[in-house]
PDB file of N, CA and C in Angstrom:
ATOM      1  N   UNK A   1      13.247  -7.328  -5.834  1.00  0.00           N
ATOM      2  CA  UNK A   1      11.850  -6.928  -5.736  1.00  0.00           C
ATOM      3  C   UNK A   1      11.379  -7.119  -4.293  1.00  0.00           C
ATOM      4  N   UNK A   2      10.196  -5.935  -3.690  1.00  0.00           N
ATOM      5  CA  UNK A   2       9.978  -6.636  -2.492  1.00  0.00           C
ATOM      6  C   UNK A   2       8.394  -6.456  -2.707  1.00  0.00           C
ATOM      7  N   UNK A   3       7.907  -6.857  -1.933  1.00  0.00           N
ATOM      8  CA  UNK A   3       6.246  -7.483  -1.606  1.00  0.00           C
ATOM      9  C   UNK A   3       6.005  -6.272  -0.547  1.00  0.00           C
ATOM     10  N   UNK A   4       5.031  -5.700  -0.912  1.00  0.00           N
ATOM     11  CA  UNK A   4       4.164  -4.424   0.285  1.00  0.00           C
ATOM     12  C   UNK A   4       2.954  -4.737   0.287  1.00  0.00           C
ATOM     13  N   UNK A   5       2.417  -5.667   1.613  1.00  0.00           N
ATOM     14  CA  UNK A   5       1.235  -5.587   2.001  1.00  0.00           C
ATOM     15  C   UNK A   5       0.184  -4.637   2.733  1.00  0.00           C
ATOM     16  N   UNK A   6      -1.116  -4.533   2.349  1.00  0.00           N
ATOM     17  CA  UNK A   6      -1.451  -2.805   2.399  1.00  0.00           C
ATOM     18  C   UNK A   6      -2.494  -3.398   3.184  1.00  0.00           C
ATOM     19  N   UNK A   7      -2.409  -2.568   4.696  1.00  0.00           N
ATOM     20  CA  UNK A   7      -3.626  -3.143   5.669  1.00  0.00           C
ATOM     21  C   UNK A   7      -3.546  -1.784   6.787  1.00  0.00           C
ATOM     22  N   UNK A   8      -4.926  -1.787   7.197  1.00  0.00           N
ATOM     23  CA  UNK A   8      -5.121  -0.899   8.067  1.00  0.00           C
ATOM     24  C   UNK A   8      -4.299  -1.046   9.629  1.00  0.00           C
ATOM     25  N   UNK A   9      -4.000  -2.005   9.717  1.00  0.00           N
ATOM     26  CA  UNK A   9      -3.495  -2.678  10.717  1.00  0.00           C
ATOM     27  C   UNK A   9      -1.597  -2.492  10.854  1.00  0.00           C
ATOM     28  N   UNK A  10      -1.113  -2.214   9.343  1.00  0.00           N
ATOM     29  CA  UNK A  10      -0.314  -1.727   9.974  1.00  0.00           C
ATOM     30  C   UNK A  10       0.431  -0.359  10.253  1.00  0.00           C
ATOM     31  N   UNK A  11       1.640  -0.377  10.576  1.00  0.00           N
ATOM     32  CA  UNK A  11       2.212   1.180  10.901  1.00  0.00           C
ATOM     33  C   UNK A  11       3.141   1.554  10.268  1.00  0.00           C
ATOM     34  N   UNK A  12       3.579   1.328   9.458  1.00  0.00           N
ATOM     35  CA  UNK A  12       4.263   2.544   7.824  1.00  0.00           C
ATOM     36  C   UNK A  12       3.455   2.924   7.189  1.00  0.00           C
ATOM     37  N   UNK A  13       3.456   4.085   6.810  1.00  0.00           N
ATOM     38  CA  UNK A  13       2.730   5.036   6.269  1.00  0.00           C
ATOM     39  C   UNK A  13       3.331   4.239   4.536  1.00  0.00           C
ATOM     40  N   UNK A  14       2.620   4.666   3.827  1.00  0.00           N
ATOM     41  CA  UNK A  14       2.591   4.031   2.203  1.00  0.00           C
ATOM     42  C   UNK A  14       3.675   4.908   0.944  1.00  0.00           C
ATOM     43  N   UNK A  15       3.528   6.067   2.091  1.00  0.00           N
ATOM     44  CA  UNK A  15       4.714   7.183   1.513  1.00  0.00           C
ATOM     45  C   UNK A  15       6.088   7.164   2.281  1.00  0.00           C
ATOM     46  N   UNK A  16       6.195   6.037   2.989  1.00  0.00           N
ATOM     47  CA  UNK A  16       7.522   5.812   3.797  1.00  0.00           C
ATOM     48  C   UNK A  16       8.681   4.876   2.817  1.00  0.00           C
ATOM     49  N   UNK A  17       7.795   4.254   1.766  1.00  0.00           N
ATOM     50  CA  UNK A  17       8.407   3.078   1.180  1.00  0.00           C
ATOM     51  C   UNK A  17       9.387   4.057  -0.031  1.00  0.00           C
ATOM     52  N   UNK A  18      10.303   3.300  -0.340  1.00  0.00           N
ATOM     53  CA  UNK A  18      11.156   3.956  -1.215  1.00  0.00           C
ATOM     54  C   UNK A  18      10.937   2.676  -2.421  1.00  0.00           C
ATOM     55  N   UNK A  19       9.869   2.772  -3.441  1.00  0.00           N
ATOM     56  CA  UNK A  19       9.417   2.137  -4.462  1.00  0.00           C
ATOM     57  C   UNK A  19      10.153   1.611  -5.505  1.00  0.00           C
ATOM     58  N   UNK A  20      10.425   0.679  -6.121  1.00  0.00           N
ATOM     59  CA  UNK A  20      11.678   0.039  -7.471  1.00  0.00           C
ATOM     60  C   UNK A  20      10.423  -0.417  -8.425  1.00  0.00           C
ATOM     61  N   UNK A  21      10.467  -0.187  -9.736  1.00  0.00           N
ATOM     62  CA  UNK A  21       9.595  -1.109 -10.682  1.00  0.00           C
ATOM     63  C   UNK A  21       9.258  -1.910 -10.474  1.00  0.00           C
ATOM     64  N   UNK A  22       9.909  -3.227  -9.578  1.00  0.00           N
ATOM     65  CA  UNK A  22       9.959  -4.532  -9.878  1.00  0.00           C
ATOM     66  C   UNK A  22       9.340  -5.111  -8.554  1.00  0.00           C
ATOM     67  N   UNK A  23       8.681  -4.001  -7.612  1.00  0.00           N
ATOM     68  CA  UNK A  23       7.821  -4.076  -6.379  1.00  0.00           C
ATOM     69  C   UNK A  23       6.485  -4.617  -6.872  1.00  0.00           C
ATOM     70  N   UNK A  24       5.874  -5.460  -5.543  1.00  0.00           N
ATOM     71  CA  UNK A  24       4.796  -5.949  -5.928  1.00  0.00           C
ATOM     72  C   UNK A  24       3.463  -5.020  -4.634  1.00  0.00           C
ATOM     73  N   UNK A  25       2.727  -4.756  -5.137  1.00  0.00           N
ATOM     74  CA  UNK A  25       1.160  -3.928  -4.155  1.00  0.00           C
ATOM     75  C   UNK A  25       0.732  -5.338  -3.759  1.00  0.00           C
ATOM     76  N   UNK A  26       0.623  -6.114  -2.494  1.00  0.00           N
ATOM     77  CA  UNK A  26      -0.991  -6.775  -2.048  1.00  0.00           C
ATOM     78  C   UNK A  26      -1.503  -6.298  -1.406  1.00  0.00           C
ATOM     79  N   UNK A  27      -2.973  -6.516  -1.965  1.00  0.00           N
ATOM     80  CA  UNK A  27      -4.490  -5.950  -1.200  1.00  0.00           C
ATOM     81  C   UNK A  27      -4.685  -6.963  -1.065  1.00  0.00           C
ATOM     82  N   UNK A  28      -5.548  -7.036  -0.077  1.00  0.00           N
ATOM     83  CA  UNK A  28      -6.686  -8.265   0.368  1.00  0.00           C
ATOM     84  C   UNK A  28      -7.785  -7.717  -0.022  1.00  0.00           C
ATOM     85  N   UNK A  29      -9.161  -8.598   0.028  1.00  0.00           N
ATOM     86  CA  UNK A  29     -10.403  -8.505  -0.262  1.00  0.00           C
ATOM     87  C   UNK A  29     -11.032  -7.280   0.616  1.00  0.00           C
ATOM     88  N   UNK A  30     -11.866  -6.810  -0.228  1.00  0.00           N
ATOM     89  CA  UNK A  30     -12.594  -5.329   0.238  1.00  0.00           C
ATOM     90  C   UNK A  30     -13.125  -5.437   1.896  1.00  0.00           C
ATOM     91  N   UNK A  31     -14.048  -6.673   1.800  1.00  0.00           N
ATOM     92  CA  UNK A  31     -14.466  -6.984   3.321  1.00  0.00           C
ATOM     93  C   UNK A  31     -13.410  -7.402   4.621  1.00  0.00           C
ATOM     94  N   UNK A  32     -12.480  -7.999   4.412  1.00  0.00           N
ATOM     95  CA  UNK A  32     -11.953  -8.336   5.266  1.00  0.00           C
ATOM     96  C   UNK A  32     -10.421  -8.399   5.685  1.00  0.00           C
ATOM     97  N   UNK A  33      -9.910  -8.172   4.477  1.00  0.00           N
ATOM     98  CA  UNK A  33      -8.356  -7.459   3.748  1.00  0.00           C
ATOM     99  C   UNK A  33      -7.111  -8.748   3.933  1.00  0.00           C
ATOM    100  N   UNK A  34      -6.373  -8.418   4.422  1.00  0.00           N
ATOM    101  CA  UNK A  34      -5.043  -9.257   4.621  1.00  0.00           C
ATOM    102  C   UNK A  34      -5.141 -10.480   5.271  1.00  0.00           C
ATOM    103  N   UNK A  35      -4.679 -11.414   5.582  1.00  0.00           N
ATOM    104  CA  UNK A  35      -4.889 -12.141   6.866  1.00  0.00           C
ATOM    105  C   UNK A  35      -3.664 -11.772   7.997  1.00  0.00           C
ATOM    106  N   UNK A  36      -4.009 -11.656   9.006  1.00  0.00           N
ATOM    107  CA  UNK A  36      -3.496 -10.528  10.277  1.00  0.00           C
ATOM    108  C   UNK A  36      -1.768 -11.082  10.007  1.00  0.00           C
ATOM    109  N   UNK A  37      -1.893 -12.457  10.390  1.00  0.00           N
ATOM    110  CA  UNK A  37      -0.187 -12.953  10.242  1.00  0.00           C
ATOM    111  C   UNK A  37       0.685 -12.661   9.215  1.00  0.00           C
ATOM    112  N   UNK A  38      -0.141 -12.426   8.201  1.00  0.00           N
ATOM    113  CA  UNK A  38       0.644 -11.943   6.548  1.00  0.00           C
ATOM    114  C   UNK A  38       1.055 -10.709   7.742  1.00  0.00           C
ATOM    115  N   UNK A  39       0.357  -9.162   7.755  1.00  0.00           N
ATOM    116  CA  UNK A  39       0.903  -8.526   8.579  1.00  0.00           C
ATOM    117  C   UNK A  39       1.891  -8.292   9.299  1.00  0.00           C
ATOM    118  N   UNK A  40       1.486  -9.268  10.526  1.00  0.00           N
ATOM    119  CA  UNK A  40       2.355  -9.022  11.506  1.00  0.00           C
ATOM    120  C   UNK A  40       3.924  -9.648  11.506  1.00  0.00           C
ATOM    121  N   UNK A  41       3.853 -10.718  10.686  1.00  0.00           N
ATOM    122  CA  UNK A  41       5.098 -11.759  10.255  1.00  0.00           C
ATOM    123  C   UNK A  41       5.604 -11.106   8.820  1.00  0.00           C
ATOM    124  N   UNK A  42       5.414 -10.226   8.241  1.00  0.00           N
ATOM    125  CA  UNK A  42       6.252  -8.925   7.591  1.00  0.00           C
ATOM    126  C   UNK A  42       6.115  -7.607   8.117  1.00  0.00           C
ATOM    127  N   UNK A  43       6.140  -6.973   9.240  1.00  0.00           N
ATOM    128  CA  UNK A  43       6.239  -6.099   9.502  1.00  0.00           C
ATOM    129  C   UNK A  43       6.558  -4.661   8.667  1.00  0.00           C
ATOM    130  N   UNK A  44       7.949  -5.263   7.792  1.00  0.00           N
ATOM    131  CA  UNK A  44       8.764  -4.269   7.381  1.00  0.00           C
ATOM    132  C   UNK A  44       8.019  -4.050   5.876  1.00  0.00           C
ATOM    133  N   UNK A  45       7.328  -5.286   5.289  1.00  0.00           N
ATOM    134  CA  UNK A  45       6.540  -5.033   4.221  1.00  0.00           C
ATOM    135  C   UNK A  45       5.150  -4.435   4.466  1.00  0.00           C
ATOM    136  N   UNK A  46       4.797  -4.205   5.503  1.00  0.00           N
ATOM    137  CA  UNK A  46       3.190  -3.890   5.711  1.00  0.00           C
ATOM    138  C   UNK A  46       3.307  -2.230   6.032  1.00  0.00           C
ATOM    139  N   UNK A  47       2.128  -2.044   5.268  1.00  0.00           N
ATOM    140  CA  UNK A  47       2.225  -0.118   4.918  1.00  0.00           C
ATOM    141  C   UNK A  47       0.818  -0.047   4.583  1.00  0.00           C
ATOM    142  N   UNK A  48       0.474   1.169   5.414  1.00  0.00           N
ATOM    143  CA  UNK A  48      -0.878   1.728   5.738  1.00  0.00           C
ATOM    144  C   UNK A  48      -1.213   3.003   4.734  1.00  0.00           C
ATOM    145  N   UNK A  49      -2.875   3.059   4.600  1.00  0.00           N
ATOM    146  CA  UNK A  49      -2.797   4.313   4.067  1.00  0.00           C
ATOM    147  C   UNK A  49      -3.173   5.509   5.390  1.00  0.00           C
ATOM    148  N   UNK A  50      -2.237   6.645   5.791  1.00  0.00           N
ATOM    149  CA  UNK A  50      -2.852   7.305   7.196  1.00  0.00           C
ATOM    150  C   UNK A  50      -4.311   7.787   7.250  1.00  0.00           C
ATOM    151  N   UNK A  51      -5.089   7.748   8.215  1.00  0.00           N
ATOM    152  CA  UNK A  51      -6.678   8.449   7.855  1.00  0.00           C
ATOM    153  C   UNK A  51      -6.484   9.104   9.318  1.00  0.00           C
ATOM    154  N   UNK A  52      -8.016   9.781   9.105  1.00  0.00           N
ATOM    155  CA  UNK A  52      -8.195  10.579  10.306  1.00  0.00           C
ATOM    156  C   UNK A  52      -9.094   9.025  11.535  1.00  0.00           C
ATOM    157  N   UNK A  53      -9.135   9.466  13.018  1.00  0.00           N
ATOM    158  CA  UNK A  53      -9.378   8.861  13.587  1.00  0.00           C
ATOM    159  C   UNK A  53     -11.260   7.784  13.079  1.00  0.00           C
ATOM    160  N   UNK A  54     -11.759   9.231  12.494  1.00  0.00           N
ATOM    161  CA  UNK A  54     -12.784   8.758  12.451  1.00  0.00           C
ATOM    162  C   UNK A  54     -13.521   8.305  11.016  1.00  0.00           C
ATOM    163  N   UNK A  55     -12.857   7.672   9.979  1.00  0.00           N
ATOM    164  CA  UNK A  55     -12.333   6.998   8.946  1.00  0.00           C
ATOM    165  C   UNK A  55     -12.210   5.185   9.660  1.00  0.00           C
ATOM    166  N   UNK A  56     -12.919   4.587   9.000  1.00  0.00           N
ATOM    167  CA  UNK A  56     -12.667   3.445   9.609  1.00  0.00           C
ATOM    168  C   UNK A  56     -11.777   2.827   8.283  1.00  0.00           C
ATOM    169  N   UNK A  57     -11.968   2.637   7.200  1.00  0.00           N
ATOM    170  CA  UNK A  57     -11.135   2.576   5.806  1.00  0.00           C
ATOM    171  C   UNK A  57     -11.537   3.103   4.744  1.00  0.00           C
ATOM    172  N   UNK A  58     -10.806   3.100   3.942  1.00  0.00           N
ATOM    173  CA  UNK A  58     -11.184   3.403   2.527  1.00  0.00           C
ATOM    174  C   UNK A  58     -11.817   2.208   1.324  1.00  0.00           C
ATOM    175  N   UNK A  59     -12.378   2.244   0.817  1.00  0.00           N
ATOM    176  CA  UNK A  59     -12.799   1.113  -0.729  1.00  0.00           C
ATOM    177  C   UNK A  59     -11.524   0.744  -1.235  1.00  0.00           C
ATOM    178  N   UNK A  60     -11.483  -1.037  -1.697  1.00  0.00           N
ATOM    179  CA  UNK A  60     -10.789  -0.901  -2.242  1.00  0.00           C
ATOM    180  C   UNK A  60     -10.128  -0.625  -3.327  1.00  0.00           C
ATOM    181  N   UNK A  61     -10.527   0.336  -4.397  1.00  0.00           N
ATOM    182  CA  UNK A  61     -10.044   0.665  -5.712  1.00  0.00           C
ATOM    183  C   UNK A  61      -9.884   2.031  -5.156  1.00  0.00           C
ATOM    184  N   UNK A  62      -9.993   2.896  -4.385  1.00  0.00           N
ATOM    185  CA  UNK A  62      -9.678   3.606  -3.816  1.00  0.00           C
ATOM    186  C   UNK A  62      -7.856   3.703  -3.104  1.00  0.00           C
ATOM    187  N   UNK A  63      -7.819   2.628  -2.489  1.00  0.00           N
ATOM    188  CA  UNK A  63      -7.040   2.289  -1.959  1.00  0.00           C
ATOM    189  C   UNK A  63      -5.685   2.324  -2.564  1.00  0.00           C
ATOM    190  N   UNK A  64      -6.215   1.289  -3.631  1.00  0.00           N
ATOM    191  CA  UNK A  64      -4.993   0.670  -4.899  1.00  0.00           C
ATOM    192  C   UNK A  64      -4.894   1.912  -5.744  1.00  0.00           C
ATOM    193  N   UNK A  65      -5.430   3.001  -5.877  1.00  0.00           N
ATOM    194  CA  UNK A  65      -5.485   4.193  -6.780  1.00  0.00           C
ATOM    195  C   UNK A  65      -4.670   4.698  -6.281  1.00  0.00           C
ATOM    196  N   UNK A  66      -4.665   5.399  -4.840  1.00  0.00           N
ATOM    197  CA  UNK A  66      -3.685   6.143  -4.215  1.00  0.00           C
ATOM    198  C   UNK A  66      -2.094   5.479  -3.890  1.00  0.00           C
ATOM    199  N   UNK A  67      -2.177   4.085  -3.496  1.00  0.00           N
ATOM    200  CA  UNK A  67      -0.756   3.701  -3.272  1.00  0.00           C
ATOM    201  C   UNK A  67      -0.283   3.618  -4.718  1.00  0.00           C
ATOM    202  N   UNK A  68      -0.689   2.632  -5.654  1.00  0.00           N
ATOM    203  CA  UNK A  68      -0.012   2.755  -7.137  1.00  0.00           C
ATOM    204  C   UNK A  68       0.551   4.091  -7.529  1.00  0.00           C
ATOM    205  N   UNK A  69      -0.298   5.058  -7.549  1.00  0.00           N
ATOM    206  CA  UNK A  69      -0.278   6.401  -7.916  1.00  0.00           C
ATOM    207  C   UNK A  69       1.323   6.695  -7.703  1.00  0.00           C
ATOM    208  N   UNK A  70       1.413   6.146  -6.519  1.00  0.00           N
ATOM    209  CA  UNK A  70       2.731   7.334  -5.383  1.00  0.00           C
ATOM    210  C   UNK A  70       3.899   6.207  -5.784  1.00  0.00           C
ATOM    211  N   UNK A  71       3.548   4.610  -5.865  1.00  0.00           N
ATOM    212  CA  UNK A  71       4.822   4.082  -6.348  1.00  0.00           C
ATOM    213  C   UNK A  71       5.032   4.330  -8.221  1.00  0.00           C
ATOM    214  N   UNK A  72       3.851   4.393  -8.683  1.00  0.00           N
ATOM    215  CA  UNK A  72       4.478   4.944 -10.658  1.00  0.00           C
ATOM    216  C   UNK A  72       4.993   6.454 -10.071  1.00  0.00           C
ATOM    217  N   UNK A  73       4.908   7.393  -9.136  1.00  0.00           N
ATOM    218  CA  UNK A  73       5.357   8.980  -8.969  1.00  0.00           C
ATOM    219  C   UNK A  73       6.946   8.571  -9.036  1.00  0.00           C
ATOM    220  N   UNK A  74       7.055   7.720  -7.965  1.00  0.00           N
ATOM    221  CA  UNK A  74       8.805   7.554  -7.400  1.00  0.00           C
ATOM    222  C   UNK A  74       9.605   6.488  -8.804  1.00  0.00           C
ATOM    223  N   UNK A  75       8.762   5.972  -8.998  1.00  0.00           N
ATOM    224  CA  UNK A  75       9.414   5.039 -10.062  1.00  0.00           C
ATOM    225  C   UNK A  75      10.000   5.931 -11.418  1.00  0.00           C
ATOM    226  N   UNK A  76       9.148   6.891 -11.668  1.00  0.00           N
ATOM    227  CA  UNK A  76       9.285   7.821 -12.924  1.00  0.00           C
ATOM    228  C   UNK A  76       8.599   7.664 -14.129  1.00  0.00           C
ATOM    229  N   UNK A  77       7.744   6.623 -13.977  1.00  0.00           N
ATOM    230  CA  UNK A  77       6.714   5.966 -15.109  1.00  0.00           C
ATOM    231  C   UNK A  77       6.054   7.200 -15.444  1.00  0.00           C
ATOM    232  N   UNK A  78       5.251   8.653 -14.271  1.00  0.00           N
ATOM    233  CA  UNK A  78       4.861   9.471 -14.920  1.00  0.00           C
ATOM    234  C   UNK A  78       5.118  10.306 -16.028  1.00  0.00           C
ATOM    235  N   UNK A  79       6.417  10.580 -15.946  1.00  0.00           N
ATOM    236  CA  UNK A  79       7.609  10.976 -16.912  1.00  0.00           C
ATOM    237  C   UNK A  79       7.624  10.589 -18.082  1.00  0.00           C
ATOM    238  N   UNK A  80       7.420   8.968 -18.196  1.00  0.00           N
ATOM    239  CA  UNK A  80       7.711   8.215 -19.073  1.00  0.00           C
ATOM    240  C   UNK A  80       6.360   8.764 -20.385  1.00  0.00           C
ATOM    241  N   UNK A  81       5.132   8.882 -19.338  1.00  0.00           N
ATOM    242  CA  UNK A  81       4.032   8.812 -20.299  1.00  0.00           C
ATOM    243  C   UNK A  81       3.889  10.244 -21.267  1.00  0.00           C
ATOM    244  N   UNK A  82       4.811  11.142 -21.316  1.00  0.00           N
ATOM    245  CA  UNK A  82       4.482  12.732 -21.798  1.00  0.00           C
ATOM    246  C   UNK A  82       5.260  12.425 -23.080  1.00  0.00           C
TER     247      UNK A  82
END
């Protein structure tokens, strides 16, 4: 299993990750999100959602809607539900 921390701060895109069931999503709190070192001291776990320049972020249930979405897509859970 690996841990994907979701912050504006970092630089993988959220559709870069190649997703397993047994992956875990952290968000941080709506106001103030991750704490920077979680970040920067996983690099390889930290994944962004891309926006346009003038987007400062998104809400967070917003957030968690779109990344979940794309890891149940790759996982095959959509599949599962028909």
């Amino acid at each position: 299993c690996n841990f994907y921390y979701l912050s504006t701060k970092a630089k993988k895109a959220y559709t870069k990750v190649k997703y397993t069931p047994d992956d875990f999503l952290v968000f941080g709190k709506e106001t103030k999100g991750l704490p920077e070192n979680l970040i920067f001291d996983n690099p390889k776990q930290a994944i962004t959602i891309p926006m346009t320049g003038n987007v400062r972020s998104l809400n967070l249930a917003t957030s968690v809607s779109i990344v979940l979405f794309e890891a149940l897509r790759q996982t095959g859970y959509m599949n599962k539900t028909k």
